[in-house]
C-alpha atoms as a PDB file:
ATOM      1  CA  UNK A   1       1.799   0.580   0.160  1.00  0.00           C
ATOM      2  CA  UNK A   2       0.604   3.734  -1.363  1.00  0.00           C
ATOM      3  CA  UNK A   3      -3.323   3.830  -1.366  1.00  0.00           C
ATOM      4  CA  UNK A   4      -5.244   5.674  -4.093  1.00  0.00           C
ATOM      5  CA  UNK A   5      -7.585   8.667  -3.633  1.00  0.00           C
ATOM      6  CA  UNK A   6     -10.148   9.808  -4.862  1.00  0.00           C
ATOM      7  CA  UNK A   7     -12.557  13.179  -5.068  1.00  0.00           C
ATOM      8  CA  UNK A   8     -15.311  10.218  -4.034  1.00  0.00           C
ATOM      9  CA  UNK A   9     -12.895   9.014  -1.111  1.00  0.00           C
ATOM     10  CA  UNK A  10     -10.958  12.063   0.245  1.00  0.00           C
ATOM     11  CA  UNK A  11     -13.301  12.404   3.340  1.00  0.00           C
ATOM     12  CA  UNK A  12     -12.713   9.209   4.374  1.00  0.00           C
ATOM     13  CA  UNK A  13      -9.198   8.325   3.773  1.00  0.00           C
ATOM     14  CA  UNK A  14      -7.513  11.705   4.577  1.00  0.00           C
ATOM     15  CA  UNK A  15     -10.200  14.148   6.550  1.00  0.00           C
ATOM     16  CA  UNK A  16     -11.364  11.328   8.619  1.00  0.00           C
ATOM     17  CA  UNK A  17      -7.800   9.618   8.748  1.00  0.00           C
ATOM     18  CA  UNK A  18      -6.164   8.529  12.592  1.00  0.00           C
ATOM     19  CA  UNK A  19      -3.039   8.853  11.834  1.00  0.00           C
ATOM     20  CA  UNK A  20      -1.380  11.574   9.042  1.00  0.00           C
ATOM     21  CA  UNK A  21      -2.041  11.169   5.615  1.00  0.00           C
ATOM     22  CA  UNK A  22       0.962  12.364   2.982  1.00  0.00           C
ATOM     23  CA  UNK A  23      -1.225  12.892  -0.444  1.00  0.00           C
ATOM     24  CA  UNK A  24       0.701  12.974  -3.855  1.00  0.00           C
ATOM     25  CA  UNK A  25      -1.382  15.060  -6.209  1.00  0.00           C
ATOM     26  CA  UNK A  26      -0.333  13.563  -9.099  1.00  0.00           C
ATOM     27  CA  UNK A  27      -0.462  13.321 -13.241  1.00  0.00           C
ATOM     28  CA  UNK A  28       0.110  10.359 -15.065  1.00  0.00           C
ATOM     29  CA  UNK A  29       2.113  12.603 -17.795  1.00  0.00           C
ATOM     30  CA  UNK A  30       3.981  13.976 -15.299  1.00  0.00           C
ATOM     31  CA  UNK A  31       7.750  13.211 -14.779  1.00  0.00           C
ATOM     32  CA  UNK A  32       8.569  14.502 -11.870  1.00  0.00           C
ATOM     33  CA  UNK A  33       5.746  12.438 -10.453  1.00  0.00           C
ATOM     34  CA  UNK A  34       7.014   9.141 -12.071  1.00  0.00           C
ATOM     35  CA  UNK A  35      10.340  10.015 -10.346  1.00  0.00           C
ATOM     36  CA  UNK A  36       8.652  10.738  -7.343  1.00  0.00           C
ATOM     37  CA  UNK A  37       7.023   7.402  -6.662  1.00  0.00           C
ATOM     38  CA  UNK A  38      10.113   5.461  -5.423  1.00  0.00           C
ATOM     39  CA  UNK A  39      10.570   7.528  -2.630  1.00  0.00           C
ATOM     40  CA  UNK A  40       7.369   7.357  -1.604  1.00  0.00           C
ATOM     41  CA  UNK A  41       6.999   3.729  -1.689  1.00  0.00           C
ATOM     42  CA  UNK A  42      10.154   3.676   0.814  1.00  0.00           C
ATOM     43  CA  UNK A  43       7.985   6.395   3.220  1.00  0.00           C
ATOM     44  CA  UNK A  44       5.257   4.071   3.068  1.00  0.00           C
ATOM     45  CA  UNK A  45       6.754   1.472   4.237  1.00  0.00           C
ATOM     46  CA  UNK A  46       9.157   2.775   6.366  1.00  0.00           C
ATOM     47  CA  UNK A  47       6.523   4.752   8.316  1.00  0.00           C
ATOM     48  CA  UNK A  48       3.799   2.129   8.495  1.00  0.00           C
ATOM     49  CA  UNK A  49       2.026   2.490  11.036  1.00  0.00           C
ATOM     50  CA  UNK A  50       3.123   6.367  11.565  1.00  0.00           C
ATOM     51  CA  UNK A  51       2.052   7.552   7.927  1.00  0.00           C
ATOM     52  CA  UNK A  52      -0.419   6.767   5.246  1.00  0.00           C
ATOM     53  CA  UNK A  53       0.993   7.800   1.725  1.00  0.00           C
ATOM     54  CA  UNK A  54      -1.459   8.273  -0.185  1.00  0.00           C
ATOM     55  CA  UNK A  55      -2.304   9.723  -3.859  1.00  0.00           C
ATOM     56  CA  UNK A  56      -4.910  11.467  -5.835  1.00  0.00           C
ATOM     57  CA  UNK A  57      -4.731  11.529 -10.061  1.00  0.00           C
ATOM     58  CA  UNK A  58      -5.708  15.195 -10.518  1.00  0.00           C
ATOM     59  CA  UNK A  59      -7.008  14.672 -14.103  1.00  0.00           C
ATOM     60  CA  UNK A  60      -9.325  12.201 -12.557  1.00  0.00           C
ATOM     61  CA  UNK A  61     -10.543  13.934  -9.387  1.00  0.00           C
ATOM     62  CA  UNK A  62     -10.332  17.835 -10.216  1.00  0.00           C
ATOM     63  CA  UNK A  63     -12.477  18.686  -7.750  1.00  0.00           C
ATOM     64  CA  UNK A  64      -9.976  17.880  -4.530  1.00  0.00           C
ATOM     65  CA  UNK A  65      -7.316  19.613  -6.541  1.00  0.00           C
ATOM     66  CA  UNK A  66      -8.949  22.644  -6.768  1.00  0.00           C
ATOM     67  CA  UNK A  67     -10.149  22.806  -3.278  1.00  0.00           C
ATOM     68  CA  UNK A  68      -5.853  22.025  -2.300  1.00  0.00           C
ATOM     69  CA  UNK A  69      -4.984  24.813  -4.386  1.00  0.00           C
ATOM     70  CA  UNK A  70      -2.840  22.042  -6.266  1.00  0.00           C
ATOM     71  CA  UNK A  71      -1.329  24.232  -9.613  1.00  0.00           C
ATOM     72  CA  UNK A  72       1.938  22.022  -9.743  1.00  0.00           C
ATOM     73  CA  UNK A  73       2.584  18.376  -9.743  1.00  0.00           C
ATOM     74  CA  UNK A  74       3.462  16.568  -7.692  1.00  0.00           C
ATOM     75  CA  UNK A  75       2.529  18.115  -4.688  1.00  0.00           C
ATOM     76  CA  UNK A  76       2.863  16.475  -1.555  1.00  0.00           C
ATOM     77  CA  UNK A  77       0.557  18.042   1.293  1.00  0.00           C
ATOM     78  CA  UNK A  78       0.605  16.415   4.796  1.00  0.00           C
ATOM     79  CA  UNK A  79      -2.825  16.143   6.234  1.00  0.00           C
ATOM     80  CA  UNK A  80      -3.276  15.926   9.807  1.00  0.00           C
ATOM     81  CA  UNK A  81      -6.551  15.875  11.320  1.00  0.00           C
ATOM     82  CA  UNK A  82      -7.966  16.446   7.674  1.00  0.00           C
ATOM     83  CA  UNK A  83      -6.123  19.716   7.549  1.00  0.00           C
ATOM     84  CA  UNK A  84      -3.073  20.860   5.811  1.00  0.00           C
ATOM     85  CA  UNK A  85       0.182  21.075   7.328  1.00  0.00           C
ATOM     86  CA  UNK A  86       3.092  21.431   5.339  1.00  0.00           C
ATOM     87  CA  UNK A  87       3.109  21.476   2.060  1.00  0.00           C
ATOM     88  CA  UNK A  88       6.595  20.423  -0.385  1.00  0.00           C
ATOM     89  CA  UNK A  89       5.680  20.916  -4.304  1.00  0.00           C
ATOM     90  CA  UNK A  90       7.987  19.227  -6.832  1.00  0.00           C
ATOM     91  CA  UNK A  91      10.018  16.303  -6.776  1.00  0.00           C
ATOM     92  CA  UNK A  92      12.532  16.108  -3.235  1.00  0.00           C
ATOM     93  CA  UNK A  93      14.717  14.060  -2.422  1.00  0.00           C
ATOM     94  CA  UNK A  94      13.135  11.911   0.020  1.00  0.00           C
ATOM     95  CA  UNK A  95      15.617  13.581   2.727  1.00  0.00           C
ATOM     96  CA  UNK A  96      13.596  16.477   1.880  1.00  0.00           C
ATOM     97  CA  UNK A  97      10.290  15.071   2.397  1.00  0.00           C
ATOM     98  CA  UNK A  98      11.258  13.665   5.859  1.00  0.00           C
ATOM     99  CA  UNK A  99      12.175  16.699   7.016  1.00  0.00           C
ATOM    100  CA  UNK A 100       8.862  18.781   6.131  1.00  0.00           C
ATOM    101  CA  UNK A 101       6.945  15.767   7.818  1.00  0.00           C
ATOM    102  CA  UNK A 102       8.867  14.427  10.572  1.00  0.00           C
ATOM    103  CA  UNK A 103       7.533  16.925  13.114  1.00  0.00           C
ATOM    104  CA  UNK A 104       4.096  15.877  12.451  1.00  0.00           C
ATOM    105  CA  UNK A 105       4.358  12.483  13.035  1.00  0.00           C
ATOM    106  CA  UNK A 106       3.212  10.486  16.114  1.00  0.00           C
ATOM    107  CA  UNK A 107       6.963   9.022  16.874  1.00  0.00           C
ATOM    108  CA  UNK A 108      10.236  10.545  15.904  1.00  0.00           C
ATOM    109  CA  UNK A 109      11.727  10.022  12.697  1.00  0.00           C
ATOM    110  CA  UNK A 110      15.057   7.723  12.472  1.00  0.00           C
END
């Protein structure tokens, strides 16, 4: 399950966040994002429990883009311990994506 974000609920469901949070900054008249979503739906659920995947409409909530530094969508930035640490902009394949995450996450990645 991907949960939504918002500039209202960023503080608590990605600074305050136990485990890491993977946040799609995301358009809804953006292909690549629309392409994008699969992918994360299979994180999600393959890393329950590991992961929150999470996303953030930047039309809607400017205000958490601009703090990101968010200029492209999507962006995907890993959040651990509210901070950023890796970043992957643009649509990856989801082998991609595993590999700019897996080293952040509480149990190794299969």
């Amino acid at each position: 399950m991907i949960i939504t974000v918002s500039d209202d609920t960023f503080d608590e469901l990605v600074a305050r966040a136990e485990l890491p949070v993977l946040l799609d900054f995301t358009a809804d008249w953006c292909p690549p994002c629309k392409m994008i979503k699969p992918v994360l739906r299979e994180l999600a659920a393959e890393l329950a429990g590991q992961l929150v995947v999470a996303e953030l409409d930047v039309d809607v909530n400017p205000r958490t883009a601009q703090a990101a530094g968010v200029l492209g969508m999507p962006t995907l930035n890993l959040y651990v311990g509210g901070q950023v640490v890796t970043q992957v902009v643009g649509a990856r394949p989801k082998a991609a994506i595993l590999r700019a995450i897996a080293g952040h996450l509480p149990q190794p990645v299969q």
